[in-house]
Every structure is written in C-alpha cells, then in structure tokens.
C-alpha atoms as a PDB file:
ATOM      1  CA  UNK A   1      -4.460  72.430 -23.951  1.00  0.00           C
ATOM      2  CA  UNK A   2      -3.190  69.932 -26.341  1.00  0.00           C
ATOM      3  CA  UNK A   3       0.401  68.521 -26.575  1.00  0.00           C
ATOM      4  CA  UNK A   4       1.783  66.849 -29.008  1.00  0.00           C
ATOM      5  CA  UNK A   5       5.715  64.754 -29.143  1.00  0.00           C
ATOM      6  CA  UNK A   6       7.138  63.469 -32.192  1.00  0.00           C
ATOM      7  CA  UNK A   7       9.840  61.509 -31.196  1.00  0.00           C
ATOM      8  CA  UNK A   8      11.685  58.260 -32.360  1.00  0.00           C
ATOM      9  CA  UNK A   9      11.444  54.876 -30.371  1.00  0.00           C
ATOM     10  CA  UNK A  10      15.291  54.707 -30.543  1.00  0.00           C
ATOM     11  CA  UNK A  11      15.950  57.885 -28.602  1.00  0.00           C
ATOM     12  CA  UNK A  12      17.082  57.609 -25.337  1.00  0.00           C
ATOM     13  CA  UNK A  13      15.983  61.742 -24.373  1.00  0.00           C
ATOM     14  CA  UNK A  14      12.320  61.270 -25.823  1.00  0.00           C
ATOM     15  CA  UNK A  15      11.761  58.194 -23.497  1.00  0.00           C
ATOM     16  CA  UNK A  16      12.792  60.099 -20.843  1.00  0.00           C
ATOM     17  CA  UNK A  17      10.628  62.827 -21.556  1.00  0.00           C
ATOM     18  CA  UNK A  18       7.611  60.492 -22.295  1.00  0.00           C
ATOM     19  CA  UNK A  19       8.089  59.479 -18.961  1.00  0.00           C
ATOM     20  CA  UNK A  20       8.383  63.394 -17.256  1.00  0.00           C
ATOM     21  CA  UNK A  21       5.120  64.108 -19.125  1.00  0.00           C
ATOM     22  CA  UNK A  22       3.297  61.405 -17.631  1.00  0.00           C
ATOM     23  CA  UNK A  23       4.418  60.862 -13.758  1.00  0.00           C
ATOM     24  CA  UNK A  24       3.196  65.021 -14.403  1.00  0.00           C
ATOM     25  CA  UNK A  25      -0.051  63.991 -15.696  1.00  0.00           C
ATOM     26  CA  UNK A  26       0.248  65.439 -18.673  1.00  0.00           C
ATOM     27  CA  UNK A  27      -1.701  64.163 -21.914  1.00  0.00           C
ATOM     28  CA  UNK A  28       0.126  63.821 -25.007  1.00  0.00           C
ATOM     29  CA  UNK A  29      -0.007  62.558 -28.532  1.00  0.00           C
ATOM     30  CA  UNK A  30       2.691  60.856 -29.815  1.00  0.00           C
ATOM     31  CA  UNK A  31       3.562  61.106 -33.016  1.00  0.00           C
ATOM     32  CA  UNK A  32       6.981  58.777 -34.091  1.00  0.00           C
ATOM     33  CA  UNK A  33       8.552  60.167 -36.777  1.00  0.00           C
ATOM     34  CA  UNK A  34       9.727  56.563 -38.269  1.00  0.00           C
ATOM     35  CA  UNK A  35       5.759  57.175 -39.908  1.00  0.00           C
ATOM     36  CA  UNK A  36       6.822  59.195 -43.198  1.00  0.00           C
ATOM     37  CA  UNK A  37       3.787  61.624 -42.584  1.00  0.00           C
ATOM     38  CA  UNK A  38       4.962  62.756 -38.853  1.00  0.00           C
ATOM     39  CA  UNK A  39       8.311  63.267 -40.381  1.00  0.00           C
ATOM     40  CA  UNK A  40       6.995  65.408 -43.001  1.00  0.00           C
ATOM     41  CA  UNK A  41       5.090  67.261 -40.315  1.00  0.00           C
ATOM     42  CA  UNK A  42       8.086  67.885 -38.013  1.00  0.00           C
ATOM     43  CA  UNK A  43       9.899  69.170 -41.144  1.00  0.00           C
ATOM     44  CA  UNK A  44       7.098  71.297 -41.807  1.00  0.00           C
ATOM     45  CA  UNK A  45       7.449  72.706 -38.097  1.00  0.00           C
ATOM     46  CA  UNK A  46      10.602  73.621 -38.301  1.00  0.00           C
ATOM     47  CA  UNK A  47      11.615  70.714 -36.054  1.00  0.00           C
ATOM     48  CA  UNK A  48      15.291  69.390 -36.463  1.00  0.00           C
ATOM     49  CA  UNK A  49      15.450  66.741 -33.918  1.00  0.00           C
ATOM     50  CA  UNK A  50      13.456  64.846 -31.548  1.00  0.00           C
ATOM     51  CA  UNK A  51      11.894  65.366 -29.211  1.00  0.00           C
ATOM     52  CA  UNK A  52       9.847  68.093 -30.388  1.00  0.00           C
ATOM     53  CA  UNK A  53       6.750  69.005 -28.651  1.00  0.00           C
ATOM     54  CA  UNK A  54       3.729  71.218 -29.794  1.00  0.00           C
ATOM     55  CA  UNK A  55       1.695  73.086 -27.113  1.00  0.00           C
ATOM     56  CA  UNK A  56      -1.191  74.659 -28.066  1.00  0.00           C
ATOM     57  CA  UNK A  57      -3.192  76.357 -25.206  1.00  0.00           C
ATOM     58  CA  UNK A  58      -6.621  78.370 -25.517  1.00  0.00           C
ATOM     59  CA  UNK A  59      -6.392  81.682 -27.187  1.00  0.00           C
ATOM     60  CA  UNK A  60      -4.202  80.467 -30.039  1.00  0.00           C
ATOM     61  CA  UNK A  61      -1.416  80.344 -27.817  1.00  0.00           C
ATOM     62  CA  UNK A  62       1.643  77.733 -28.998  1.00  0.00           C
ATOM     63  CA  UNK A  63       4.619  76.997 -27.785  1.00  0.00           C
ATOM     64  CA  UNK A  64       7.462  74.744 -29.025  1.00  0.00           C
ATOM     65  CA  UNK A  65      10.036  72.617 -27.275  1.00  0.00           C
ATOM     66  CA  UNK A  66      13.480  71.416 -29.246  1.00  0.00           C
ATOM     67  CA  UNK A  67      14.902  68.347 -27.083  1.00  0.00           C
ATOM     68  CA  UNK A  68      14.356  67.217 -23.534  1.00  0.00           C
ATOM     69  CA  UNK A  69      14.132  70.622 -21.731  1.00  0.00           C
ATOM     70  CA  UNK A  70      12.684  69.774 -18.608  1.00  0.00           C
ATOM     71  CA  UNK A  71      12.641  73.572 -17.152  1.00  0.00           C
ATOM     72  CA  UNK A  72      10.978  74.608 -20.175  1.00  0.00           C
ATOM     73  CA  UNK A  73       8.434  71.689 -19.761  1.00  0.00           C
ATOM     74  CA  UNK A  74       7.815  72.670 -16.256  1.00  0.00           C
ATOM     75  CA  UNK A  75       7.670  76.613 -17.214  1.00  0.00           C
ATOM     76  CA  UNK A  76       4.781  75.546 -19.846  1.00  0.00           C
ATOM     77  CA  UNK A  77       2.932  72.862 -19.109  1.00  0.00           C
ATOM     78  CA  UNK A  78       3.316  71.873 -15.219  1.00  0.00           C
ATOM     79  CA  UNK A  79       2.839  75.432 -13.798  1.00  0.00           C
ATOM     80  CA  UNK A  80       0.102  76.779 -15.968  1.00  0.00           C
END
C-alpha cells in the first residue's frame, strides 16, 4: 500500500492528521503543496484543499481522502 498527503505546513487539520497516521503506524509521503510541482499535482487530482491523501493498495485499487476524515482513514487504511 502506498499513501501519499499533500498538505500545507500552515494547516492546523493536516498536522493533525500527520499525527493520526503515525501514532497508527501508517507510512506516508508527504508532499507540501507550498512546492509548485505538488500543487500542480493536487490540481491534477482533482484535489481542492488540503489535506488530500492518495491510497493506492494492490490490485490497482485507489482511494482518495478530501480533509481530515478520520472515519474514512480508519475505514481505509487502519482496518485493512
């Protein structure tokens, strides 16, 4: 599985999910979208606002996360 955040060091809901992810053990790339590149690639996503997370899981499976959804995050990545 492979998780990816793009988020913004000046939001308060992507530090707190930063810090969900990993007191669950999950591993995550961070990608802050201050970098013109990772805001072009959030764009290209689809993404509106931070945080956004990317799962990808074997067999092609992704999944997407708009904001701090911590059920969602649970539903996904906690509980596989």
């Amino acid at each position: 599985m492979e998780v990816i955040v793009y988020s913004s060091n000046r939001c308060g809901f992507c530090a707190k999910q930063n810090e969900y992810l990993t007191e669950n053990g999950v591993v995550f790339e961070e990608k802050d979208i201050n970098n013109a590149v990772f805001f072009q690639e959030l764009k290209e996503l689809g993404g509106t606002g931070v945080p956004f997370t990317i799962v990808k899981k074997a067999g092609g499976n992704v999944s997407t996360i708009a904001g701090f959804d911590r059920e969602k995050l649970s539903e996904i990545l906690i509980q596989q």
